[in-house]
PDB file of N, CA and C in Angstrom:
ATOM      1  N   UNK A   1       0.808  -1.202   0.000  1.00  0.00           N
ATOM      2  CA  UNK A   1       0.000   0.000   0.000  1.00  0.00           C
ATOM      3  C   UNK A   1       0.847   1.261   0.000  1.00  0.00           C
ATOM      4  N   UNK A   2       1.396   1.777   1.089  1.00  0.00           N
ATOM      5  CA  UNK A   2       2.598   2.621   0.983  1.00  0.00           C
ATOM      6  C   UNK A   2       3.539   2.990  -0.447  1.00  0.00           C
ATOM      7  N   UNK A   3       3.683   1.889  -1.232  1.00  0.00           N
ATOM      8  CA  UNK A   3       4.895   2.585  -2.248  1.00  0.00           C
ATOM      9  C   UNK A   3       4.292   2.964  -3.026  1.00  0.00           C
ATOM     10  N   UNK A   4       2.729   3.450  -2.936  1.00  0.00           N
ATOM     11  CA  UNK A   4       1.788   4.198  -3.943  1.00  0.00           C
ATOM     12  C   UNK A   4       1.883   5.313  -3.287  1.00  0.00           C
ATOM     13  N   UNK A   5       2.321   5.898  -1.959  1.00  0.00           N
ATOM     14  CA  UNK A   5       2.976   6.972  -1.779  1.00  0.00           C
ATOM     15  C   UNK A   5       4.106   8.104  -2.564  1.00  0.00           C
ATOM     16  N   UNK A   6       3.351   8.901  -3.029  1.00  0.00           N
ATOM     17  CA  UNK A   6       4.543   9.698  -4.138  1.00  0.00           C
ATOM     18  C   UNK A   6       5.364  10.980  -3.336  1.00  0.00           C
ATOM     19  N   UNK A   7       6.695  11.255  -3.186  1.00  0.00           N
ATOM     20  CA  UNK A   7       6.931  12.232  -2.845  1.00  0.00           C
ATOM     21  C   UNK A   7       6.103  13.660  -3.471  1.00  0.00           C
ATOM     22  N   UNK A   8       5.938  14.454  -2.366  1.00  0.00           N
ATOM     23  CA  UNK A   8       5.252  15.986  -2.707  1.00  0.00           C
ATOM     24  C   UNK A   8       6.096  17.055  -2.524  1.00  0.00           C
ATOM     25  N   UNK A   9       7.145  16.610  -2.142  1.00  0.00           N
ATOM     26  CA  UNK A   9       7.499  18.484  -1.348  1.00  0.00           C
ATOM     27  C   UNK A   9       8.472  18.693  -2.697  1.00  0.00           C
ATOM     28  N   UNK A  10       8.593  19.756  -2.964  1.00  0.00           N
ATOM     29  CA  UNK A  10       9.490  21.006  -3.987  1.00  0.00           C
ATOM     30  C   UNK A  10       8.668  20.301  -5.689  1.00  0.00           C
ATOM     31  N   UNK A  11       7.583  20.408  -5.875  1.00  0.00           N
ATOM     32  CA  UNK A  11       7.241  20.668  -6.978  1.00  0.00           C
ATOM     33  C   UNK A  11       6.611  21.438  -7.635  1.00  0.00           C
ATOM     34  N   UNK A  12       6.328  21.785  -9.233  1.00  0.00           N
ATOM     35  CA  UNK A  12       5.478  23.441  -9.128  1.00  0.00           C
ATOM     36  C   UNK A  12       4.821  22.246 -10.559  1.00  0.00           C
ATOM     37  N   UNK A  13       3.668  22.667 -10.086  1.00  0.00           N
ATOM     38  CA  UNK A  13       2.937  23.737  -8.766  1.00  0.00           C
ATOM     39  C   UNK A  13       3.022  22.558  -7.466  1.00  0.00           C
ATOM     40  N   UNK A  14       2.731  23.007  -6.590  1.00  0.00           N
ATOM     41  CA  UNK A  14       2.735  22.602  -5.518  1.00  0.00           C
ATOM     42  C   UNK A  14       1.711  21.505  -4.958  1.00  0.00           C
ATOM     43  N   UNK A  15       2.284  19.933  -4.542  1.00  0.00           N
ATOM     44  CA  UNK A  15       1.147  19.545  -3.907  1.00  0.00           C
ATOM     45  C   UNK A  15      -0.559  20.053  -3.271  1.00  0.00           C
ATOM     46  N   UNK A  16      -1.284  19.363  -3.892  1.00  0.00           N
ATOM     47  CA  UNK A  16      -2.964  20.057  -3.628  1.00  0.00           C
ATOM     48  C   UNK A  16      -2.903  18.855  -1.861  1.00  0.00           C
ATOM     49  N   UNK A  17      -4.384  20.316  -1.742  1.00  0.00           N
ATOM     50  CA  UNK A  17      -4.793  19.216  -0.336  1.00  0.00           C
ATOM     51  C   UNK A  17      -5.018  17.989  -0.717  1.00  0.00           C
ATOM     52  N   UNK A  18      -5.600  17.272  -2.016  1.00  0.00           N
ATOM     53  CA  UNK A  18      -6.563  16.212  -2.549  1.00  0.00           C
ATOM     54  C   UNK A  18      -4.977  15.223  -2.338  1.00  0.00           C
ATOM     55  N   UNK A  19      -3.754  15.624  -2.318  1.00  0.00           N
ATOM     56  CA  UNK A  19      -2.386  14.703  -3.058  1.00  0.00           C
ATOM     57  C   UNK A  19      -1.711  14.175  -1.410  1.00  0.00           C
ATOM     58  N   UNK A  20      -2.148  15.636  -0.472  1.00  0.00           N
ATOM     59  CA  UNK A  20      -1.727  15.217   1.055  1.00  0.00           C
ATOM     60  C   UNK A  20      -2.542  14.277   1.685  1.00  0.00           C
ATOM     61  N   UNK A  21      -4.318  14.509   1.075  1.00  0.00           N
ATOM     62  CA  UNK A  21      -4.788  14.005   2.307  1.00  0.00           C
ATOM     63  C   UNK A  21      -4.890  12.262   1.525  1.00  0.00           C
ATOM     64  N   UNK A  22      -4.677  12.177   0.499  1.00  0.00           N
ATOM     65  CA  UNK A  22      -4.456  10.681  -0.427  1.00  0.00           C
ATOM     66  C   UNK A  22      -3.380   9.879   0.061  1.00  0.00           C
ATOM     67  N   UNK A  23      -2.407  10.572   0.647  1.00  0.00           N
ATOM     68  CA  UNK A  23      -1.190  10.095   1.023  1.00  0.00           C
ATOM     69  C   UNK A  23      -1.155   9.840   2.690  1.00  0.00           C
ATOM     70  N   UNK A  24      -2.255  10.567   2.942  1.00  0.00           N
ATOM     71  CA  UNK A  24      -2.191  10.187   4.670  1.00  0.00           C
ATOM     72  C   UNK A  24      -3.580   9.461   4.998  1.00  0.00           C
ATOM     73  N   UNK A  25      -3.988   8.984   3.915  1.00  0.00           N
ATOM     74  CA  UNK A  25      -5.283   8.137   4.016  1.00  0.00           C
ATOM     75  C   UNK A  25      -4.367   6.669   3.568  1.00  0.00           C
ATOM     76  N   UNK A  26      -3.175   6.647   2.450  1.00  0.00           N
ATOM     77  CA  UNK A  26      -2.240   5.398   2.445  1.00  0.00           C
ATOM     78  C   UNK A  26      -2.159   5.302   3.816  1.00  0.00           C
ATOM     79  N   UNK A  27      -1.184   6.082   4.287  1.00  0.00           N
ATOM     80  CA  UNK A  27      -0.336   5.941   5.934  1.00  0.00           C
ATOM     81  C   UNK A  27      -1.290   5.263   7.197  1.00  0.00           C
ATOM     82  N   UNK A  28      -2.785   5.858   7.034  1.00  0.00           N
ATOM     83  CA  UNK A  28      -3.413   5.633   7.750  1.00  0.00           C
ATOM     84  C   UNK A  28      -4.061   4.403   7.847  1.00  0.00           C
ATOM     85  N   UNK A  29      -4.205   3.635   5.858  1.00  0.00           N
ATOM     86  CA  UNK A  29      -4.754   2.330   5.967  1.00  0.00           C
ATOM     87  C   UNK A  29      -3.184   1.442   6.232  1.00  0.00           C
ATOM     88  N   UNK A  30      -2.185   1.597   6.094  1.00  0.00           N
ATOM     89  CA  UNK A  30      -0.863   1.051   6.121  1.00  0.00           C
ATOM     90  C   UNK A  30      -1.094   0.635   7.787  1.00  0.00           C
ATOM     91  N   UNK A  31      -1.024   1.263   8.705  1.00  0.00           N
ATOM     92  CA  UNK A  31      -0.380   0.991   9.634  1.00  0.00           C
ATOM     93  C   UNK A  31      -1.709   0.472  10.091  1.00  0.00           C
ATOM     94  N   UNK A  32      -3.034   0.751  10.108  1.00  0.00           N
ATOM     95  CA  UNK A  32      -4.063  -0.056  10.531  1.00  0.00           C
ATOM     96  C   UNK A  32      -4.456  -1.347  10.100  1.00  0.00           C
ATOM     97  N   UNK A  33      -4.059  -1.697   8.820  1.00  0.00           N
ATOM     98  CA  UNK A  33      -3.848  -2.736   8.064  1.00  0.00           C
ATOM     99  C   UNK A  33      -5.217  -3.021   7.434  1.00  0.00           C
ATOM    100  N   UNK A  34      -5.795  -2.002   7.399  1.00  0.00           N
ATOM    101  CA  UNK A  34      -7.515  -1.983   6.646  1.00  0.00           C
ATOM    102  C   UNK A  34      -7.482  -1.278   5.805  1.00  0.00           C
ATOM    103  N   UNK A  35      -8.145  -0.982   4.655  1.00  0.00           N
ATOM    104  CA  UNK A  35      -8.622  -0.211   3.279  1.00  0.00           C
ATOM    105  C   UNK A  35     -10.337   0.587   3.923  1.00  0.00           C
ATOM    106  N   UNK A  36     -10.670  -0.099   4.601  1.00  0.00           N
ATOM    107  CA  UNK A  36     -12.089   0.388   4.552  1.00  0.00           C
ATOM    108  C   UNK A  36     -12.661   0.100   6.447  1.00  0.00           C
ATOM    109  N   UNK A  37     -12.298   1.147   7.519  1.00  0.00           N
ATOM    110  CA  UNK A  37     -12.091   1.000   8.878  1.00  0.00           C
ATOM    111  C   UNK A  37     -13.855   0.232   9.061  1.00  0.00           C
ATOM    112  N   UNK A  38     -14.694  -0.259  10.469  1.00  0.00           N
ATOM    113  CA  UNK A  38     -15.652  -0.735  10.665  1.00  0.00           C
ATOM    114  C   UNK A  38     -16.154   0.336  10.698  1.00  0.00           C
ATOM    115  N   UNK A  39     -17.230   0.076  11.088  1.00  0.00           N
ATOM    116  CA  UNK A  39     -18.150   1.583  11.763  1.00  0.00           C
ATOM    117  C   UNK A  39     -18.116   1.741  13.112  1.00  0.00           C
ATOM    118  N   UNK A  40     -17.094   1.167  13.846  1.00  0.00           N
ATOM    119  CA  UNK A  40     -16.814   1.642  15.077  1.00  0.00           C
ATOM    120  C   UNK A  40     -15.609   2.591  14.805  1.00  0.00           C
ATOM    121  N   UNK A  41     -14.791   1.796  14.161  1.00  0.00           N
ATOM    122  CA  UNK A  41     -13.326   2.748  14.050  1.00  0.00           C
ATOM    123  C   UNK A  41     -14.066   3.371  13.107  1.00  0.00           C
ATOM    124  N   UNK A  42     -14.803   4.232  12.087  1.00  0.00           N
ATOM    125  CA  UNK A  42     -14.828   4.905  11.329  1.00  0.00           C
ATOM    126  C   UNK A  42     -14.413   6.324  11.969  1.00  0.00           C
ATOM    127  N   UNK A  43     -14.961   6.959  12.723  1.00  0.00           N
ATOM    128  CA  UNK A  43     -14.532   8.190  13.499  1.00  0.00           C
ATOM    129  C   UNK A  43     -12.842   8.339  13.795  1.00  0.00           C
ATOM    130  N   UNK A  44     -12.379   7.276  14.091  1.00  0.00           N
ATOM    131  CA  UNK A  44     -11.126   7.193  14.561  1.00  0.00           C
ATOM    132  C   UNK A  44     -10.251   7.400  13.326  1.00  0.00           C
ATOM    133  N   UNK A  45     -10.723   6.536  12.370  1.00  0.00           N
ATOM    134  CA  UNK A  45      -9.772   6.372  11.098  1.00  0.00           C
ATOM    135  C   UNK A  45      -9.574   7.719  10.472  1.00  0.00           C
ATOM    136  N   UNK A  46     -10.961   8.628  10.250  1.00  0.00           N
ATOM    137  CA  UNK A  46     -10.791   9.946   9.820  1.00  0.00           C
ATOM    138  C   UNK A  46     -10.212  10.605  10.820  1.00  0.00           C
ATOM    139  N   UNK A  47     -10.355  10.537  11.827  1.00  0.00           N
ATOM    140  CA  UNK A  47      -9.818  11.783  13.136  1.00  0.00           C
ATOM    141  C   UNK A  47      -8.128  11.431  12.346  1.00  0.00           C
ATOM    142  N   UNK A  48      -7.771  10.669  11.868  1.00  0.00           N
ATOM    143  CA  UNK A  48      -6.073  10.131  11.903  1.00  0.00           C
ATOM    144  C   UNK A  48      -5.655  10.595  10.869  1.00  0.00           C
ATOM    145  N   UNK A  49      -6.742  10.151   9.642  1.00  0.00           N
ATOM    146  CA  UNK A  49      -6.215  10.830   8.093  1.00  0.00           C
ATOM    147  C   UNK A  49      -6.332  12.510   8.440  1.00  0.00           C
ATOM    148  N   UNK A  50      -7.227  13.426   8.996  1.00  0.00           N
ATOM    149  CA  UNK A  50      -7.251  14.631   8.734  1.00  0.00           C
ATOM    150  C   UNK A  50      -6.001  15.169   9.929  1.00  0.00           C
ATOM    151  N   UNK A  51      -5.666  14.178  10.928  1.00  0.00           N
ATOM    152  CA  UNK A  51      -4.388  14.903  11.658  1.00  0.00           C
ATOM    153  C   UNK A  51      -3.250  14.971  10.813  1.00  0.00           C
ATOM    154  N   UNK A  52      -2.372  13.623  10.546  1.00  0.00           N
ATOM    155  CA  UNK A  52      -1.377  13.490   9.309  1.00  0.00           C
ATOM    156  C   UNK A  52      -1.517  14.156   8.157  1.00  0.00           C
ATOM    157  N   UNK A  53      -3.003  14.509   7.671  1.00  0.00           N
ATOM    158  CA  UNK A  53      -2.936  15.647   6.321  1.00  0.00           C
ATOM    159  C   UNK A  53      -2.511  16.523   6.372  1.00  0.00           C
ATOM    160  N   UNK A  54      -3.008  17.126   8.227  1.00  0.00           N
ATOM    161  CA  UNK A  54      -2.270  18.697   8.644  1.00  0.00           C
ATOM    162  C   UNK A  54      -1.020  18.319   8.883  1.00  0.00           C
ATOM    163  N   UNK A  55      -0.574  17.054   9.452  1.00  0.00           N
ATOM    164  CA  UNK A  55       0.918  17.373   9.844  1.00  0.00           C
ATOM    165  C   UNK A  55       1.644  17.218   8.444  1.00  0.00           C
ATOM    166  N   UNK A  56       1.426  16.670   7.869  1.00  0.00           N
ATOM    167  CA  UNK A  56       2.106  16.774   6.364  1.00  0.00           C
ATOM    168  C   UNK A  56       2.185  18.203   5.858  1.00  0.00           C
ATOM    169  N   UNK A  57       0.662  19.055   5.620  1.00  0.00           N
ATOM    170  CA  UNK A  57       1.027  19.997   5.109  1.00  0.00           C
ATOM    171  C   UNK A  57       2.132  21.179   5.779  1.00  0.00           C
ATOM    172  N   UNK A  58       2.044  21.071   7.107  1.00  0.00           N
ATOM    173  CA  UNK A  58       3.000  21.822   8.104  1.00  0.00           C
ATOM    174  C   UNK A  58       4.213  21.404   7.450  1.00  0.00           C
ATOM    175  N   UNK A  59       4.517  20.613   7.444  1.00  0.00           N
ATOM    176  CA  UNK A  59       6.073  19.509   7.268  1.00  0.00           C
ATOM    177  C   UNK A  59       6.568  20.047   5.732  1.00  0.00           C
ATOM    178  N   UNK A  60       5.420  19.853   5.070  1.00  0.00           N
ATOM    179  CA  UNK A  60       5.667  20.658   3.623  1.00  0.00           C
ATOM    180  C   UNK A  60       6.049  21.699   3.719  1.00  0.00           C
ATOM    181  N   UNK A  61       5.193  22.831   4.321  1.00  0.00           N
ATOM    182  CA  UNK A  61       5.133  24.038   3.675  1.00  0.00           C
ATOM    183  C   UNK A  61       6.510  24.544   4.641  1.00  0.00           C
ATOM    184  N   UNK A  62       6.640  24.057   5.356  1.00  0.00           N
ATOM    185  CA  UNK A  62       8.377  24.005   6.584  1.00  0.00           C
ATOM    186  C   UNK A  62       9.564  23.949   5.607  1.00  0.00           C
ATOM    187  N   UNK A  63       9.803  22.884   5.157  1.00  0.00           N
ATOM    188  CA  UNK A  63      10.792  22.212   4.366  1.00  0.00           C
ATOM    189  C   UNK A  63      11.104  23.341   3.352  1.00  0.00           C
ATOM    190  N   UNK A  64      12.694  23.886   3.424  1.00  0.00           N
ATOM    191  CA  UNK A  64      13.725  24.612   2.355  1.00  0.00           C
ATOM    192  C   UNK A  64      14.272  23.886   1.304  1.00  0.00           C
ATOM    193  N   UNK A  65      14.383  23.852   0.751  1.00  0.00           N
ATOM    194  CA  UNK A  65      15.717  23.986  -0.411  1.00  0.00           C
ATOM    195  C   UNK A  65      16.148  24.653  -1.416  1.00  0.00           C
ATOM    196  N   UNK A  66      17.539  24.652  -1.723  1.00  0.00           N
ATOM    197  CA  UNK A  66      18.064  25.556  -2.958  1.00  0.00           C
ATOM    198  C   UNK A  66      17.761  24.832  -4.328  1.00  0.00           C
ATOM    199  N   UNK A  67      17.218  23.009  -4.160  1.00  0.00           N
ATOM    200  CA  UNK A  67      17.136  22.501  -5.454  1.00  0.00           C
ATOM    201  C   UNK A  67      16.088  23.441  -6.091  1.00  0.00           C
ATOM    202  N   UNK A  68      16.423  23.809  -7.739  1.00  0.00           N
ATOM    203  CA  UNK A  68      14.553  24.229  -8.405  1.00  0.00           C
ATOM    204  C   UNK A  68      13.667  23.152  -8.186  1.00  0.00           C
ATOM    205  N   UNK A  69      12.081  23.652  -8.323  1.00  0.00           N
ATOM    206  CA  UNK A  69      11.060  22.465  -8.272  1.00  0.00           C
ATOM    207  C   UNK A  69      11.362  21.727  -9.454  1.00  0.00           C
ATOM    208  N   UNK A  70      10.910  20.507  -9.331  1.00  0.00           N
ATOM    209  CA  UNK A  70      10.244  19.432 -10.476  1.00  0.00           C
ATOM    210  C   UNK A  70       9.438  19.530 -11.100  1.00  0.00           C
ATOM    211  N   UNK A  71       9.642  19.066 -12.384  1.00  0.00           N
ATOM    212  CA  UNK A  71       8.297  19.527 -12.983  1.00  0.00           C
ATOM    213  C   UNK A  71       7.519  17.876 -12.848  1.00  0.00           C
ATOM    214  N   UNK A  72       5.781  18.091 -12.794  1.00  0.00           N
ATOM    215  CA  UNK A  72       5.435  17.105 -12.434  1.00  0.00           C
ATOM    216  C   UNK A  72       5.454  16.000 -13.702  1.00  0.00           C
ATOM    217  N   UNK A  73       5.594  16.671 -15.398  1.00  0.00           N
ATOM    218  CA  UNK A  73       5.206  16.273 -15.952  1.00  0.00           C
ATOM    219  C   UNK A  73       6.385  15.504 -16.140  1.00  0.00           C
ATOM    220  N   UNK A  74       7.642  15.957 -16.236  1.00  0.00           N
ATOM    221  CA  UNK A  74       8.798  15.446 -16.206  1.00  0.00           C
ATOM    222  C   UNK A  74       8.945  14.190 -15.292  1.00  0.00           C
ATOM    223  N   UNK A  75       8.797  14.378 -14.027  1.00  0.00           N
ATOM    224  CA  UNK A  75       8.729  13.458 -13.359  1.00  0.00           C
ATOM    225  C   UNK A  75       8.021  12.581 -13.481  1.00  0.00           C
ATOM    226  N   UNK A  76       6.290  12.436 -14.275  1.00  0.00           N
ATOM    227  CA  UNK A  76       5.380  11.238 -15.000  1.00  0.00           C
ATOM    228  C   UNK A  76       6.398  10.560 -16.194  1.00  0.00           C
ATOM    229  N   UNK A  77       6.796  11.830 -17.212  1.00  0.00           N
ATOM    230  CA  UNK A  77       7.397  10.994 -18.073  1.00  0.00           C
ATOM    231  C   UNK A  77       8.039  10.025 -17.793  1.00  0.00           C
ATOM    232  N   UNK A  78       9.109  10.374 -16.738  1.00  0.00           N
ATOM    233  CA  UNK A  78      10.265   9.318 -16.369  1.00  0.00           C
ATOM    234  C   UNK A  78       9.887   8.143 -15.682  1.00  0.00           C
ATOM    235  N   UNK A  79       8.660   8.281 -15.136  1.00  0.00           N
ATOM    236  CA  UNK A  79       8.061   6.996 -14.423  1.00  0.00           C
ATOM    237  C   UNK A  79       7.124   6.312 -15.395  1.00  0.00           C
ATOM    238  N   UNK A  80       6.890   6.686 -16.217  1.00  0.00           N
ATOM    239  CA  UNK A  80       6.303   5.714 -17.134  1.00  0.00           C
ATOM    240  C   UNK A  80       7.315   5.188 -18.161  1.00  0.00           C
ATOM    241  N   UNK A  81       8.794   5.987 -18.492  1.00  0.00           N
ATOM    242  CA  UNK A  81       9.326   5.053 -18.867  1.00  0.00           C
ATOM    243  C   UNK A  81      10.322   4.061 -18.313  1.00  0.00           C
ATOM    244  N   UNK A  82      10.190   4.237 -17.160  1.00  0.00           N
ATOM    245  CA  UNK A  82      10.692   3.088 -16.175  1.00  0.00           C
ATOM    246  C   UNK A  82      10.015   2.034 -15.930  1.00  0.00           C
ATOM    247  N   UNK A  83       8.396   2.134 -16.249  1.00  0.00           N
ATOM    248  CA  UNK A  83       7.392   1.134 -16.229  1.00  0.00           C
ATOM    249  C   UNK A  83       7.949   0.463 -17.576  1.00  0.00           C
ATOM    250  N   UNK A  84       7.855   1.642 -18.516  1.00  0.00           N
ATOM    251  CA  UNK A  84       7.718   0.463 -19.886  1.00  0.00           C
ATOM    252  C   UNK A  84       8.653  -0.597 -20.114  1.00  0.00           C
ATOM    253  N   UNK A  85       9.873   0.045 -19.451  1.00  0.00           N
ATOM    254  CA  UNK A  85      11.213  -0.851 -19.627  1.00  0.00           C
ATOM    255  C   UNK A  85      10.887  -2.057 -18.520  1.00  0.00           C
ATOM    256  N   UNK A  86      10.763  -1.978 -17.176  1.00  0.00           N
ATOM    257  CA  UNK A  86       9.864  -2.854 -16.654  1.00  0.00           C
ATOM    258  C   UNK A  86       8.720  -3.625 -16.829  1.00  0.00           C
ATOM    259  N   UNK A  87       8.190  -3.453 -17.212  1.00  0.00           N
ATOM    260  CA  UNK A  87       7.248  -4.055 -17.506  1.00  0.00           C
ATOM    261  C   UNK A  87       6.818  -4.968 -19.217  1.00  0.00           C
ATOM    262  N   UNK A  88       7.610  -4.716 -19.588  1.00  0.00           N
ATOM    263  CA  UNK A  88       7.822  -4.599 -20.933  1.00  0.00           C
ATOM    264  C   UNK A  88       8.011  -6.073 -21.356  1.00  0.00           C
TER     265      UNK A  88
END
């Protein structure tokens, strides 16, 4: 589940809320080991994805560097042709 986790920080444009809170809804089914919580944990499971969304975006919008951003499209290209050669 996790390595469908994509890095976000230094790209332009900039990670959306929809890319943080996708990535802390992975984290959140990862370590609970469920895709879809009961309806007891349902409250719990969201209370967890919308904390980690904020702590992500904090963590993001924190984080310096001198590298330029990525471009995202650049970065698709290259992962699809790492698939093709893989997969191929």
């Amino acid at each position: 589940m996790c390595r469908n986790i994509k890095p976000l920080f230094n790209f332009d444009p900039p990670a959306t809320e929809q890319e943080i809170r996708d990535a802390a809804l992975q984290f959140v089914r990862k370590l609970s080991g469920t895709t879809k919580p009961s309806k007891r944990n349902e409250a719990a499971f969201e209370h967890a994805v919308v904390s980690i969304a904020a702590c992500a975006r904090e963590l993001l919008d924190s984080l310096e560097t001198s590298h330029p951003p990525h471009n995202r499209e650049g970065v698709a290209a290259k992962a699809r042709s790492r698939n093709l050669t893989r997969f191929a």
